[in-house]
N, C-alpha and C. Protein backbone atom coordinates (compact mmCIF):
# COMPACT_ATOMS: atom_id res chain seq x y z
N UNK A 1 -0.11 36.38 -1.30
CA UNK A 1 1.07 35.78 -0.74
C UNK A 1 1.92 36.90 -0.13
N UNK A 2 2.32 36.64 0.99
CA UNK A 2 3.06 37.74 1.61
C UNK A 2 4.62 37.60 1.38
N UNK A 3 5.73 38.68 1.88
CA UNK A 3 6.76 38.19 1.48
C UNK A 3 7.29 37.28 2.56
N UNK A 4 6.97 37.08 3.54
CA UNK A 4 7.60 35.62 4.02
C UNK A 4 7.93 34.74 3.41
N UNK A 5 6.67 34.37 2.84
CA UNK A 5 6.28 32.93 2.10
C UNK A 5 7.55 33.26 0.92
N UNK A 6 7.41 34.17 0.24
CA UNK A 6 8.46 33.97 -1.19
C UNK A 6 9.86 34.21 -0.81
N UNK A 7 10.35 34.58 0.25
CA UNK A 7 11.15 34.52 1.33
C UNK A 7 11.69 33.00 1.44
N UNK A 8 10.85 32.43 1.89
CA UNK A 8 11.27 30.99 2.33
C UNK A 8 11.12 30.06 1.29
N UNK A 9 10.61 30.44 -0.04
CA UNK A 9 10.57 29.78 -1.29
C UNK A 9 12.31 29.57 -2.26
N UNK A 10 12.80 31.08 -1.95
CA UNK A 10 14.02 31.60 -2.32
C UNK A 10 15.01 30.96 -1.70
N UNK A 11 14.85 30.20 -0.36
CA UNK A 11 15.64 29.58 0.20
C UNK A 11 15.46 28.13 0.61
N UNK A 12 14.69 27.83 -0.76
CA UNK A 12 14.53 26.42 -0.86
C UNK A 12 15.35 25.76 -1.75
N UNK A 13 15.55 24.56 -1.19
CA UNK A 13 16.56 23.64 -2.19
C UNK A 13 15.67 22.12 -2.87
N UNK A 14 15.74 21.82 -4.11
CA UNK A 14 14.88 20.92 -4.56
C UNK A 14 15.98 19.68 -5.27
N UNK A 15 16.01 18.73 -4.61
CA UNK A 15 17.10 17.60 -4.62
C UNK A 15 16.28 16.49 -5.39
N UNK A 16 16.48 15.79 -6.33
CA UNK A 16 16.01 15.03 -7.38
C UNK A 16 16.77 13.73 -6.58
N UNK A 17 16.07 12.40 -6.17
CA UNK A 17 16.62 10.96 -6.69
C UNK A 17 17.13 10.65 -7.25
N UNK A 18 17.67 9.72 -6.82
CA UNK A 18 18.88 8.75 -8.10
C UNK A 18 17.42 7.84 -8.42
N UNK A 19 17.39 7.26 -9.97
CA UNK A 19 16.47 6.07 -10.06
C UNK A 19 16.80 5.32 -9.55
N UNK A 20 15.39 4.56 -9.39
CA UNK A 20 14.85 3.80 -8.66
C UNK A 20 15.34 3.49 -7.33
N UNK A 21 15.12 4.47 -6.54
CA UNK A 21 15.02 4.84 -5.06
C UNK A 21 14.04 4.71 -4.83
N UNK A 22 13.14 4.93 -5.29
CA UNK A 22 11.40 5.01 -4.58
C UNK A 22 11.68 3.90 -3.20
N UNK A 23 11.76 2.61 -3.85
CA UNK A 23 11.43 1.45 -2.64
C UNK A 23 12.65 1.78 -1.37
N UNK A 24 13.19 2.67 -1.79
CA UNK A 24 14.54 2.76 -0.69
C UNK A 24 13.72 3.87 0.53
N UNK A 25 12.93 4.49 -0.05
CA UNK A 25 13.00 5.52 0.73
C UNK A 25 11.02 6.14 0.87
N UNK A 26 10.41 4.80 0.20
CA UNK A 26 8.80 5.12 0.64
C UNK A 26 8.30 3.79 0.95
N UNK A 27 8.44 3.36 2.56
CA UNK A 27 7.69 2.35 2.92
C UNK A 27 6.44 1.68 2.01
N UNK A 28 5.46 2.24 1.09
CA UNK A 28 4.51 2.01 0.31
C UNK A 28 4.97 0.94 -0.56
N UNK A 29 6.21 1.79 -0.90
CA UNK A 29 6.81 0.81 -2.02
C UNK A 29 7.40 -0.06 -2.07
N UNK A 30 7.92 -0.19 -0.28
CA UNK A 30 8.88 -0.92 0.40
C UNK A 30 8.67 -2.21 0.57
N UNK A 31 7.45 -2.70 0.51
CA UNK A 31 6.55 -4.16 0.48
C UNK A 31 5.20 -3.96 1.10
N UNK A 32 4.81 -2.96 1.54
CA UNK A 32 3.38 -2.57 1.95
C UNK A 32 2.52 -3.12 1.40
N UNK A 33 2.13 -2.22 -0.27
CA UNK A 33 1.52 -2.46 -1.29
C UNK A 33 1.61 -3.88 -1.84
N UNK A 34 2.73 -4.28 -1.81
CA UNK A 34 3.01 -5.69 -1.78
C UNK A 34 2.36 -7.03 -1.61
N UNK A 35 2.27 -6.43 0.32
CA UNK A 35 1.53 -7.31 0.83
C UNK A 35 0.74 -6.97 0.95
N UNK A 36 -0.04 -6.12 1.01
CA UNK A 36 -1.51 -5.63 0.64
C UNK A 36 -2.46 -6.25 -0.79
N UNK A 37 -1.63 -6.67 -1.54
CA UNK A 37 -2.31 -6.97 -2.93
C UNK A 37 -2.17 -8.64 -2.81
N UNK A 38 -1.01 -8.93 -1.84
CA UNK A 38 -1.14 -10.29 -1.53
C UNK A 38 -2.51 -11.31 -0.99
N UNK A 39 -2.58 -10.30 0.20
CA UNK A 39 -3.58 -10.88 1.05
C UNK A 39 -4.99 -10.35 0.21
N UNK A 40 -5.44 -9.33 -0.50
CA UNK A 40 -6.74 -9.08 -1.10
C UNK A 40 -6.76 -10.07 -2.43
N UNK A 41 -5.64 -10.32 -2.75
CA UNK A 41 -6.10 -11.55 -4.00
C UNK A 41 -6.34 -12.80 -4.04
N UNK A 42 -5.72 -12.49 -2.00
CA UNK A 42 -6.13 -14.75 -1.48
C UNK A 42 -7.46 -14.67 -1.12
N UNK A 43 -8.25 -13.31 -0.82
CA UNK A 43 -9.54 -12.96 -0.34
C UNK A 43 -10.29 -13.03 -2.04
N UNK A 44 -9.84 -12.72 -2.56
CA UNK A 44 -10.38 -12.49 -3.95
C UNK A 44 -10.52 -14.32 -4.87
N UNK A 45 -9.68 -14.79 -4.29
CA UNK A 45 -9.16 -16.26 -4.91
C UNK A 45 -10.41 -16.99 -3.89
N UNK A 46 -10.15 -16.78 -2.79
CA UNK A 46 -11.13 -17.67 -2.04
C UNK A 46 -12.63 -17.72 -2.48
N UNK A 47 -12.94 -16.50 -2.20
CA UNK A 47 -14.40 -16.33 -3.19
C UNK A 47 -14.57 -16.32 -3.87
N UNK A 48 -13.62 -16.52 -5.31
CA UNK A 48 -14.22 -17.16 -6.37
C UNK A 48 -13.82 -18.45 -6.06
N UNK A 49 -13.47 -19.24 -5.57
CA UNK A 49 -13.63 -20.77 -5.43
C UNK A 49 -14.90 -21.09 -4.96
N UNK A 50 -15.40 -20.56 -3.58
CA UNK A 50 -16.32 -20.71 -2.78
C UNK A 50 -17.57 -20.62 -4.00
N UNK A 51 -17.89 -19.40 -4.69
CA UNK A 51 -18.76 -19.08 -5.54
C UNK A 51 -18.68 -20.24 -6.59
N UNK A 52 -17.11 -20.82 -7.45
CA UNK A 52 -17.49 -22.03 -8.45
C UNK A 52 -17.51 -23.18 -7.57
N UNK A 53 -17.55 -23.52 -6.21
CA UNK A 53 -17.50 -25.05 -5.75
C UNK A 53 -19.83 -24.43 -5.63
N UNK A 54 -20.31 -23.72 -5.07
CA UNK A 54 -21.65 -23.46 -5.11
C UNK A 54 -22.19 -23.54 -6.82
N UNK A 55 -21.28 -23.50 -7.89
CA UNK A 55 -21.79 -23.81 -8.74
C UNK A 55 -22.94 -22.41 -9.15
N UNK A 56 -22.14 -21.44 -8.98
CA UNK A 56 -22.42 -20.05 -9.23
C UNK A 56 -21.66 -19.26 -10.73
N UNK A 57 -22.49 -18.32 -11.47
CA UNK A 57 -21.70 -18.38 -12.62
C UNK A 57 -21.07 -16.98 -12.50
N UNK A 58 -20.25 -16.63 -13.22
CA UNK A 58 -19.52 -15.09 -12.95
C UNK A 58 -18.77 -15.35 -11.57
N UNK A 59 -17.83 -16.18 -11.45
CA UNK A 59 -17.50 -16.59 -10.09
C UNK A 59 -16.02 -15.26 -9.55
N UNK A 60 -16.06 -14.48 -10.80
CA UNK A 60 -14.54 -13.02 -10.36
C UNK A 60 -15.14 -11.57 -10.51
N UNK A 61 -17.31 -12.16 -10.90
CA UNK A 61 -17.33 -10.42 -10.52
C UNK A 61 -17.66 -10.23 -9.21
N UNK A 62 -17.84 -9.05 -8.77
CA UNK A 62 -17.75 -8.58 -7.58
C UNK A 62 -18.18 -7.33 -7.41
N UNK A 63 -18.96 -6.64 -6.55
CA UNK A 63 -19.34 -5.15 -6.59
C UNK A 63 -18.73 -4.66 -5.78
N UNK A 64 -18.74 -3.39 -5.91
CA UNK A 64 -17.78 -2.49 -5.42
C UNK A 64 -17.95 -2.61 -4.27
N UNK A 65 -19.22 -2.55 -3.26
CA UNK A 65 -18.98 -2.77 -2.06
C UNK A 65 -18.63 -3.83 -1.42
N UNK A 66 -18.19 -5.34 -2.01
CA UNK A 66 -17.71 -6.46 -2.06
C UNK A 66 -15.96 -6.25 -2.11
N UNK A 67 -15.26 -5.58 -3.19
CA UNK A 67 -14.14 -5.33 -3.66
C UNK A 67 -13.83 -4.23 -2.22
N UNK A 68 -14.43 -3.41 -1.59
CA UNK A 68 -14.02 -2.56 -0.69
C UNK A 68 -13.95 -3.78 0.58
N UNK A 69 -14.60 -4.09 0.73
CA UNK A 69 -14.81 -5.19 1.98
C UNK A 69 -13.61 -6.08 2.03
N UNK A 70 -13.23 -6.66 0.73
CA UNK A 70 -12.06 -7.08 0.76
C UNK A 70 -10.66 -6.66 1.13
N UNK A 71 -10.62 -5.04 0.60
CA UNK A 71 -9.88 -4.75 0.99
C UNK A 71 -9.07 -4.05 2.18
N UNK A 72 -10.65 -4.07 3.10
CA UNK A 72 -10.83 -3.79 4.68
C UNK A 72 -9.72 -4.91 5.14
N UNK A 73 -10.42 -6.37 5.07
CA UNK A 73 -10.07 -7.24 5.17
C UNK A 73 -8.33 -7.54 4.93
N UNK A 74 -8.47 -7.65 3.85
CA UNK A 74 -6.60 -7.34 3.74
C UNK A 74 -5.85 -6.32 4.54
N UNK A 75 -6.17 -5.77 4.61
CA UNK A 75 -5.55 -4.19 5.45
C UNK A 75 -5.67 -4.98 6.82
N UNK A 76 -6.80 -5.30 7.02
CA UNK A 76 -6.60 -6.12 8.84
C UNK A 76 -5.88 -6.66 9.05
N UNK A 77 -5.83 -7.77 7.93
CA UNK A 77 -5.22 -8.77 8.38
C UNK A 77 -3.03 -8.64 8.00
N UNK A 78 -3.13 -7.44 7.49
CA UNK A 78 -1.67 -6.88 7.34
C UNK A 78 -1.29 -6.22 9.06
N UNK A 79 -0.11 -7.64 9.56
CA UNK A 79 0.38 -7.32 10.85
C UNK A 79 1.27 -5.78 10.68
N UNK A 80 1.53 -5.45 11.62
CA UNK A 80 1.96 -4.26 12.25
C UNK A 80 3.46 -4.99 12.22
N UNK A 81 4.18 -6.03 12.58
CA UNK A 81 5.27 -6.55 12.12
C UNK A 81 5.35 -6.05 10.69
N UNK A 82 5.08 -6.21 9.90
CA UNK A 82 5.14 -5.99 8.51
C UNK A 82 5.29 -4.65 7.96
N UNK A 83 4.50 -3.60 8.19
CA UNK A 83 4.69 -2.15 8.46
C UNK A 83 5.41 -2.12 9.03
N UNK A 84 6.23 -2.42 10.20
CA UNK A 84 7.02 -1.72 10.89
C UNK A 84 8.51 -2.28 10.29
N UNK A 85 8.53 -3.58 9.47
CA UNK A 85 9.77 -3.87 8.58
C UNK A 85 10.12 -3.10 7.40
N UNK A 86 8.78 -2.84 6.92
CA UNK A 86 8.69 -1.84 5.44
C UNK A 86 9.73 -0.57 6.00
N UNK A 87 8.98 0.26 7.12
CA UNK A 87 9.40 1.28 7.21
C UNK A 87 10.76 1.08 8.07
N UNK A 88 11.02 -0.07 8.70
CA UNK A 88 12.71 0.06 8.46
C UNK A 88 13.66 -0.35 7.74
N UNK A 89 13.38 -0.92 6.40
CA UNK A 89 14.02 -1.02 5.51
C UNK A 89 14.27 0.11 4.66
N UNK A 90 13.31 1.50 4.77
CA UNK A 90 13.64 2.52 4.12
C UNK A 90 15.04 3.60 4.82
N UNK A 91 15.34 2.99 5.98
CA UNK A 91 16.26 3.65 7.05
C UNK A 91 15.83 4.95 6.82
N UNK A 92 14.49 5.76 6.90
CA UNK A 92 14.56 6.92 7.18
C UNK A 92 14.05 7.29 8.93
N UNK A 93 14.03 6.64 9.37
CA UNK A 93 14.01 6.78 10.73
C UNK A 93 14.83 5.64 11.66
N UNK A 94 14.52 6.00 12.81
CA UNK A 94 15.16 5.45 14.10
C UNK A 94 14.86 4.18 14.10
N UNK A 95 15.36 2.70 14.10
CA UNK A 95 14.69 1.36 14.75
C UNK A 95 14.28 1.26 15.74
N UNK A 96 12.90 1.22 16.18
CA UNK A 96 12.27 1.26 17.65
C UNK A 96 12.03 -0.02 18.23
């Protein structure tokens, strides 16, 4: 490490949150994740219906490359309206 680096360490400032800020100030937390777990559990709900109306048994397991697929799926189908509300409800940037 050279002395730049411990230079610019020395003139760092480390500012702690008030609790429970997270959702104020990380879009993720802001309803992202939210709606992300929304839409993969109506994908998750559907196919196990589909699987008990076929009269299939184990109708909530699922393999991993099934559980990833789903959650392709959810992620698609999460509009860009929606992200772009998350991240302005955190007011850390500009409204575009």
């Amino acid at each position: 490490m050279d002395t730049r680096s411990l230079t610019s360490l020395q003139t760092s400032q480390l500012n702690f949150f008030k609790p429970n800020m997270t959702s104020f100030i990380q879009p993720c937390d802001a309803g992202i994740i939210q709606c992300f777990k929304a839409l993969y559990h109506q994908n998750f709900c559907a196919q196990a219906a589909n699987l008990d109306a076929a009269g299939k048994c184990n109708i909530y397991k699922l393999s991993l490359l099934e559980g990833m697929t789903m959650a392709k799926a959810a992620w698609e189908a999460m509009s860009a309206e929606t992200i772009q509300h998350c991240w302005n409800h955190t007011k850390i940037q500009l409204y575009v």
